[in-house]
Protein backbone atom coordinates (compact mmCIF):
# COMPACT_ATOMS: atom_id res chain seq x y z
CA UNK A 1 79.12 -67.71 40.90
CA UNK A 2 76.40 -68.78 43.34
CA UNK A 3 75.35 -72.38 43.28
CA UNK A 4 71.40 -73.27 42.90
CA UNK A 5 70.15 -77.25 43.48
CA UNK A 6 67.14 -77.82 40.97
CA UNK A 7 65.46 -81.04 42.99
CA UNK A 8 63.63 -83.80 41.04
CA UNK A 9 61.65 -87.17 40.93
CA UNK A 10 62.59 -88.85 38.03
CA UNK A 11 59.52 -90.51 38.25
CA UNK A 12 57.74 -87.54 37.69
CA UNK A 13 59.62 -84.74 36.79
CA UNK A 14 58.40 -81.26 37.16
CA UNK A 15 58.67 -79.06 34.56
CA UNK A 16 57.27 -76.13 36.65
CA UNK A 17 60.63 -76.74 38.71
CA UNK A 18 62.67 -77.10 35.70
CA UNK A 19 61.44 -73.85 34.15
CA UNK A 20 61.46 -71.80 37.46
CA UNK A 21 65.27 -73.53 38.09
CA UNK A 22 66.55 -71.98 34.66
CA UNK A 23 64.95 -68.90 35.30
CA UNK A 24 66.15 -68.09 38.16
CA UNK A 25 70.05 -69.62 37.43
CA UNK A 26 69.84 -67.63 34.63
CA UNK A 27 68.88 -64.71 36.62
CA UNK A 28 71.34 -64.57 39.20
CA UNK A 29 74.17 -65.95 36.73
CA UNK A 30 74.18 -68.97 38.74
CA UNK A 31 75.24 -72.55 38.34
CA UNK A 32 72.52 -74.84 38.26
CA UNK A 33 72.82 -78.25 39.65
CA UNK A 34 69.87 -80.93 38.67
CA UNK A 35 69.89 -83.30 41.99
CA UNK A 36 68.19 -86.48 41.27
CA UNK A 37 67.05 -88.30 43.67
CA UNK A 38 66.97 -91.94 43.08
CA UNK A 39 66.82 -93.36 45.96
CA UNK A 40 67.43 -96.88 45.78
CA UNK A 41 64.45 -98.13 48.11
CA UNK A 42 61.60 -95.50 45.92
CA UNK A 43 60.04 -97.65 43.17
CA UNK A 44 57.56 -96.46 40.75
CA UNK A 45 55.24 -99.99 41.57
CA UNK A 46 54.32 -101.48 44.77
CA UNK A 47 56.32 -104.30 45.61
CA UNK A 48 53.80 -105.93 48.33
CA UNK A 49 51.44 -106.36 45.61
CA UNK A 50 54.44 -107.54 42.82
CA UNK A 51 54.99 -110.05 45.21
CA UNK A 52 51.73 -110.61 46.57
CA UNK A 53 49.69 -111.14 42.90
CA UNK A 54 52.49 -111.66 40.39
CA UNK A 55 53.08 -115.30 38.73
CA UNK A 56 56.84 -114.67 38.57
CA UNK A 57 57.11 -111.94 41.11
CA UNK A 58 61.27 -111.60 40.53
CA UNK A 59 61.03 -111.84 36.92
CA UNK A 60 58.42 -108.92 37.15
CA UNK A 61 60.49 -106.31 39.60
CA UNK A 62 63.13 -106.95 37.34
CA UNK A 63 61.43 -105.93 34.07
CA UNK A 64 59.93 -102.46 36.67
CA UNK A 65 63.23 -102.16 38.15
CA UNK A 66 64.59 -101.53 34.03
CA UNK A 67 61.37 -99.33 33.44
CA UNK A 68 61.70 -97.06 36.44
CA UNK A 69 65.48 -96.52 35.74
CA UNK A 70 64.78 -95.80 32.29
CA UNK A 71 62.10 -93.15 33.41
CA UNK A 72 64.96 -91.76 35.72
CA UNK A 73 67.43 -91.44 32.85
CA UNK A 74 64.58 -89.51 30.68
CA UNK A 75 64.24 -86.99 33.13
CA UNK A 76 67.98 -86.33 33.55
CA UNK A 77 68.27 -86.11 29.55
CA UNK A 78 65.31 -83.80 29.77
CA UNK A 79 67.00 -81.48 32.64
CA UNK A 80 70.47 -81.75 30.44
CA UNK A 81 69.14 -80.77 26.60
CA UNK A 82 66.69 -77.98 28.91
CA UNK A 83 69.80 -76.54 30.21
CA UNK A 84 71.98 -77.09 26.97
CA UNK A 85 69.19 -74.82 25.40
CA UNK A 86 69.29 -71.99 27.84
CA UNK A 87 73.21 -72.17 27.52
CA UNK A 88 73.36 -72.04 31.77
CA UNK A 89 75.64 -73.57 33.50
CA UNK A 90 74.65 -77.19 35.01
CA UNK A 91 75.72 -80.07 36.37
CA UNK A 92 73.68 -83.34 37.48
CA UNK A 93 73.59 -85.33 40.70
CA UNK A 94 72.07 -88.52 41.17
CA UNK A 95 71.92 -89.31 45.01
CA UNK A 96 70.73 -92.56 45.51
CA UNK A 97 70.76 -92.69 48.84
CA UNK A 98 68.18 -91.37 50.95
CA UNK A 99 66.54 -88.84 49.67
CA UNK A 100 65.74 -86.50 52.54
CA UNK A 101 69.60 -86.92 54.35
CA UNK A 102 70.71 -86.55 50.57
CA UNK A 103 69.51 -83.21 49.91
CA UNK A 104 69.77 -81.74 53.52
CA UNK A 105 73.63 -82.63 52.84
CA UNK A 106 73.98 -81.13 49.63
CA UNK A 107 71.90 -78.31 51.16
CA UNK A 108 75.14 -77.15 53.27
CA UNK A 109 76.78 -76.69 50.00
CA UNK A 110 74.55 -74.76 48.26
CA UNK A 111 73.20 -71.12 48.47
CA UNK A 112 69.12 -72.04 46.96
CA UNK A 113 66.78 -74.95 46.55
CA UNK A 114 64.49 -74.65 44.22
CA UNK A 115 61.88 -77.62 44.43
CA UNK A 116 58.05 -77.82 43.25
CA UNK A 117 55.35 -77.58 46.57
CA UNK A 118 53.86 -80.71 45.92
CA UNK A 119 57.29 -82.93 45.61
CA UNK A 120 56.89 -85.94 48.28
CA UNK A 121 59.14 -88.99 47.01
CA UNK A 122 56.76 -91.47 47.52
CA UNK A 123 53.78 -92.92 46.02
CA UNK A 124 51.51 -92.06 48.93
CA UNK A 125 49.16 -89.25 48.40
CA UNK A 126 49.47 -86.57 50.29
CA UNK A 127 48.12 -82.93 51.91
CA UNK A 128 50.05 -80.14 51.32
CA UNK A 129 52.94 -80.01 53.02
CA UNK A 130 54.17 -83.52 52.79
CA UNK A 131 55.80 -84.95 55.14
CA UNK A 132 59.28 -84.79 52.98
CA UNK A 133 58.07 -81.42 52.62
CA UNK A 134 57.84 -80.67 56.12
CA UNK A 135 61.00 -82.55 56.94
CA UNK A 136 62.92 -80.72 54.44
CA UNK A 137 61.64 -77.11 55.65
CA UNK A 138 62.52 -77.72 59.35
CA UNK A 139 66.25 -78.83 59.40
CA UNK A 140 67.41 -77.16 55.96
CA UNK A 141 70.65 -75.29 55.80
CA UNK A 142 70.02 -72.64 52.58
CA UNK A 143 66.85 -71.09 51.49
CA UNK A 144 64.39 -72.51 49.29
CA UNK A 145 62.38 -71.93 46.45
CA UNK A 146 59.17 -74.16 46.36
CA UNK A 147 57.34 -73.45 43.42
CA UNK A 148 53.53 -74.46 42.09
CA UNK A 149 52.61 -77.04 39.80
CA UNK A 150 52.54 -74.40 36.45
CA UNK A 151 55.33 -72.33 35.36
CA UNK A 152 54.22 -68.44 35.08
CA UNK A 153 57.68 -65.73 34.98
CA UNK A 154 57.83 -63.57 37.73
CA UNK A 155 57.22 -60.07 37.51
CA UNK A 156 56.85 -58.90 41.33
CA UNK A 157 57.94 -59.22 45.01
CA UNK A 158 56.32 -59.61 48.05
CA UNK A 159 58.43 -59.06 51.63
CA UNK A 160 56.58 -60.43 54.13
CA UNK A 161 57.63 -58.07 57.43
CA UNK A 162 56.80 -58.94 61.22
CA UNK A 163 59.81 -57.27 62.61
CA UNK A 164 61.29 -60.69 63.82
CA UNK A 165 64.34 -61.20 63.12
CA UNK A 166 63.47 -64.13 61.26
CA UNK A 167 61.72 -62.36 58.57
CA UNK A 168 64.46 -59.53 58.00
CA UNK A 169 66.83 -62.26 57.62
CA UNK A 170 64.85 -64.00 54.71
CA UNK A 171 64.73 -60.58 53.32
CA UNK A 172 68.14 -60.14 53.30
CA UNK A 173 68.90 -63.40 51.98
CA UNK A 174 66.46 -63.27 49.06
CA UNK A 175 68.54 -59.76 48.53
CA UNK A 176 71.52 -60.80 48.26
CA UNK A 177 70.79 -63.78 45.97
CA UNK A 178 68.75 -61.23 43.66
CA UNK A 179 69.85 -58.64 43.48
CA UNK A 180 69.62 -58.34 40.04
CA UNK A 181 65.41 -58.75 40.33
CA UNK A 182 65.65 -54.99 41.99
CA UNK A 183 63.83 -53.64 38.72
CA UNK A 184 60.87 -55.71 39.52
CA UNK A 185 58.15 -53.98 41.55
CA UNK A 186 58.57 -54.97 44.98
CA UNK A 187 56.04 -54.62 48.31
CA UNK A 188 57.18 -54.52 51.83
CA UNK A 189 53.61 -56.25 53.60
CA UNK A 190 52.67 -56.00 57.24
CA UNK A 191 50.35 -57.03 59.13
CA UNK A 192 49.71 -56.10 62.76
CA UNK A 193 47.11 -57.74 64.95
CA UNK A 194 45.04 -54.21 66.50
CA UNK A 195 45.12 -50.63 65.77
CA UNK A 196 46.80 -49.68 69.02
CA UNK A 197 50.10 -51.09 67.45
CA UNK A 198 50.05 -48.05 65.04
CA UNK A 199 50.52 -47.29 61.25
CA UNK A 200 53.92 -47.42 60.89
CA UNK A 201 55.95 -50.59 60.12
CA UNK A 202 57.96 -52.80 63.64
CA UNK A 203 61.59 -50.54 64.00
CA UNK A 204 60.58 -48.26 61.41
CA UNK A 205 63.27 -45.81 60.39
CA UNK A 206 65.96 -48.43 60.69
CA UNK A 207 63.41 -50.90 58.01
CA UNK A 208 62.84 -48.34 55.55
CA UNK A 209 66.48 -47.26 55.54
CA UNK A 210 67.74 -50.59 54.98
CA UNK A 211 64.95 -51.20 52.30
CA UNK A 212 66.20 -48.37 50.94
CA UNK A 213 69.48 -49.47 49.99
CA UNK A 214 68.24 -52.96 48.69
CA UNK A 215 64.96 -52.35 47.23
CA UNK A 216 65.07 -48.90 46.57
CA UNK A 217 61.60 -48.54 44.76
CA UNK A 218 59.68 -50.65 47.18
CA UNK A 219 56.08 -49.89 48.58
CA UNK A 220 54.75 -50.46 51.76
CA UNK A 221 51.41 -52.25 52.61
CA UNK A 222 50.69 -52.27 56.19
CA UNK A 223 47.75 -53.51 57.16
CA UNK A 224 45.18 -54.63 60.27
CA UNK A 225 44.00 -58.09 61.66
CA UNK A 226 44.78 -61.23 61.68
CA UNK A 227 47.69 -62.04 60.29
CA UNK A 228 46.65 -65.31 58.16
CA UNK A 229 43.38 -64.15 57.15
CA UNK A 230 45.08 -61.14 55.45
CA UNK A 231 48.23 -62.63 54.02
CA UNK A 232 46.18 -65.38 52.26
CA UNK A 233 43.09 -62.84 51.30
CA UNK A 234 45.97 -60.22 49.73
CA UNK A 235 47.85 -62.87 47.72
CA UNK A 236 44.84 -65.72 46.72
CA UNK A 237 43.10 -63.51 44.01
CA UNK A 238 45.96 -61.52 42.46
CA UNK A 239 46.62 -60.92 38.81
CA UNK A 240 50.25 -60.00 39.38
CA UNK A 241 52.52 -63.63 39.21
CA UNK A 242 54.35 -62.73 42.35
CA UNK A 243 57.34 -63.90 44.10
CA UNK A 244 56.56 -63.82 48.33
CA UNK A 245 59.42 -63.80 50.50
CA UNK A 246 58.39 -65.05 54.29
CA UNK A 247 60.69 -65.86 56.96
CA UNK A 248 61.85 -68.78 59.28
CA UNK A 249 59.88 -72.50 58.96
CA UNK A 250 61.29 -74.40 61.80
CA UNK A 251 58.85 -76.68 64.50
CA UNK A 252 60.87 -75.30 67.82
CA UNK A 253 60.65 -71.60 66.96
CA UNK A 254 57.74 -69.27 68.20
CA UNK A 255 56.98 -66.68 66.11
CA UNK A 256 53.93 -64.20 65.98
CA UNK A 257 52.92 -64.97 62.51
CA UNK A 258 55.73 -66.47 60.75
CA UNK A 259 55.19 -69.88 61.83
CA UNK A 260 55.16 -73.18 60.38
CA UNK A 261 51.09 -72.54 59.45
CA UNK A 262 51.56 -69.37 57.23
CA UNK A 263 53.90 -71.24 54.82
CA UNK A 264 51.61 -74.74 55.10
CA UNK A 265 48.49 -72.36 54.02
CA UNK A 266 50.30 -70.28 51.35
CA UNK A 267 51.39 -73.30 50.02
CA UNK A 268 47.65 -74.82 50.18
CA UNK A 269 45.87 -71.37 49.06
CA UNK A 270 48.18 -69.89 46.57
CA UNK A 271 49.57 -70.22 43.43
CA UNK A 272 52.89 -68.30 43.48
CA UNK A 273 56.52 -69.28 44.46
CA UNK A 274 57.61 -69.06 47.92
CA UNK A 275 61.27 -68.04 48.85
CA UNK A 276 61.40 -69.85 52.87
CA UNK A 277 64.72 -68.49 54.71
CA UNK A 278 65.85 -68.99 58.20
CA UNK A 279 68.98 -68.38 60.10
């Protein structure tokens, strides 16, 4: 049974991420672990200005410090009756150290994160990516899921295709975790940069065989220019609510188009889950 970490703020709990997390676990027949992360120096209030404008600053944390841990124990009672509904497997963490180190740990563990796009674990406003977001992304060890703010089921696939190695990887990964998605339409989508690169897809007889054997209804899209203009102009206005696949997200590797950028502006442009894998 493969193991799936659902990630939440208990602050503000995402109920895109819950929805997409029981989905998907229930999908893949997969255990489904909520990880909380209550990390013991993350506060709902400011304390500078507790301290700062408060007449009895103590007496006030205290009273926040019971009001954020009740919020906390909400949203795991809201993950547990969810999953006691769906009659999934689940289990709940609550790692109250820090929050990043927590989940990249439990990440070696685990064969998916699924976590909402926006998630940050502070109170500071933020761009998308965050920088927990960013953090995460670079240095984890299984794939993730991030997933937009509203919940809409899945109901096709999108294989982003370079021929780097990275992006056959994240293929193969999202393959072998779903394998069980293979009746949903799926698209193989290329881009290349010029016409002189040809029509045909990067190592072309050895992609479509292996396609073949995983997806074996796909289509291909391939397709000329530059490579974010035409990912973002393909997926921004589509009715379909699809699932895009995309390859490696790390800050020291040079890719032609699967870069850090492409998942920063599908993330920014789009509203559809990503699946980010690298190896």
């Amino acid at each position: 049974m493969k193991k799936f970490l659902g990630v939440f703020d208990g602050y503000k709990m995402s109920k895109s991420t819950l929805q997409y997390s029981i989905q998907l676990a229930r999908q893949a027949n997969a255990h489904l672990v909520g990880v909380f992360l209550d990390e013991f120096i993350y506060t709902s209030y400011n304390v500078y200005n507790i301290l700062k404008n408060a007449d009895d600053p103590f007496n006030e944390i205290k009273k926040l410090d019971q009001q954020d841990s009740l919020k906390r124990d909400t949203a795991v009672n809201i993950f547990q009756k969810a999953c006691e509904q769906a009659k999934i497997n689940f289990s709940i963490h609550r790692d109250k150290s820090i929050a990043l180190q927590e989940l990249k740990h439990e990440s070696m563990f685990a064969d998916l994160i699924i976590i909402n796009e926006n998630e940050s674990f502070s109170k500071k406003k933020e761009p998308l990516p965050s920088t927990f977001m960013k953090d995460l992304l670079g240095d984890v060890q299984c794939p993730v899921m991030l997933v937009p703010q509203a919940f809409k089921p899945i109901d096709s696939v999108s294989l982003l295709y370079d021929g780097a190695p990275s992006s056959l990887h994240a293929i193969k990964m999202f393959s072998y975790l779903f394998n069980n998605l293979l009746d949903l339409p799926v698209e193989v989508y290329t881009v290349k940069k010029d016409r002189a690169q040809g029509t045909h897809l990067p190592d072309n007889k050895l992609m479509k065989e292996f396609i073949k054997r995983h997806f074996p209804q796909a289509k291909y899209t391939i397709v000329t220019g530059e490579p974010e203009e035409q990912i973002v102009a393909h997926f921004k206005h589509r009715k379909e609510n699809e699932l895009v696949v995309l390859g490696a997200y790390r800050r020291s590797e040079i890719s032609r188009w699967f870069k850090i950028s492409m998942a920063d502006i599908l993330m920014r442009e789009t509203e559809t889950p990503l699946f980010i894998a690298h190896d």
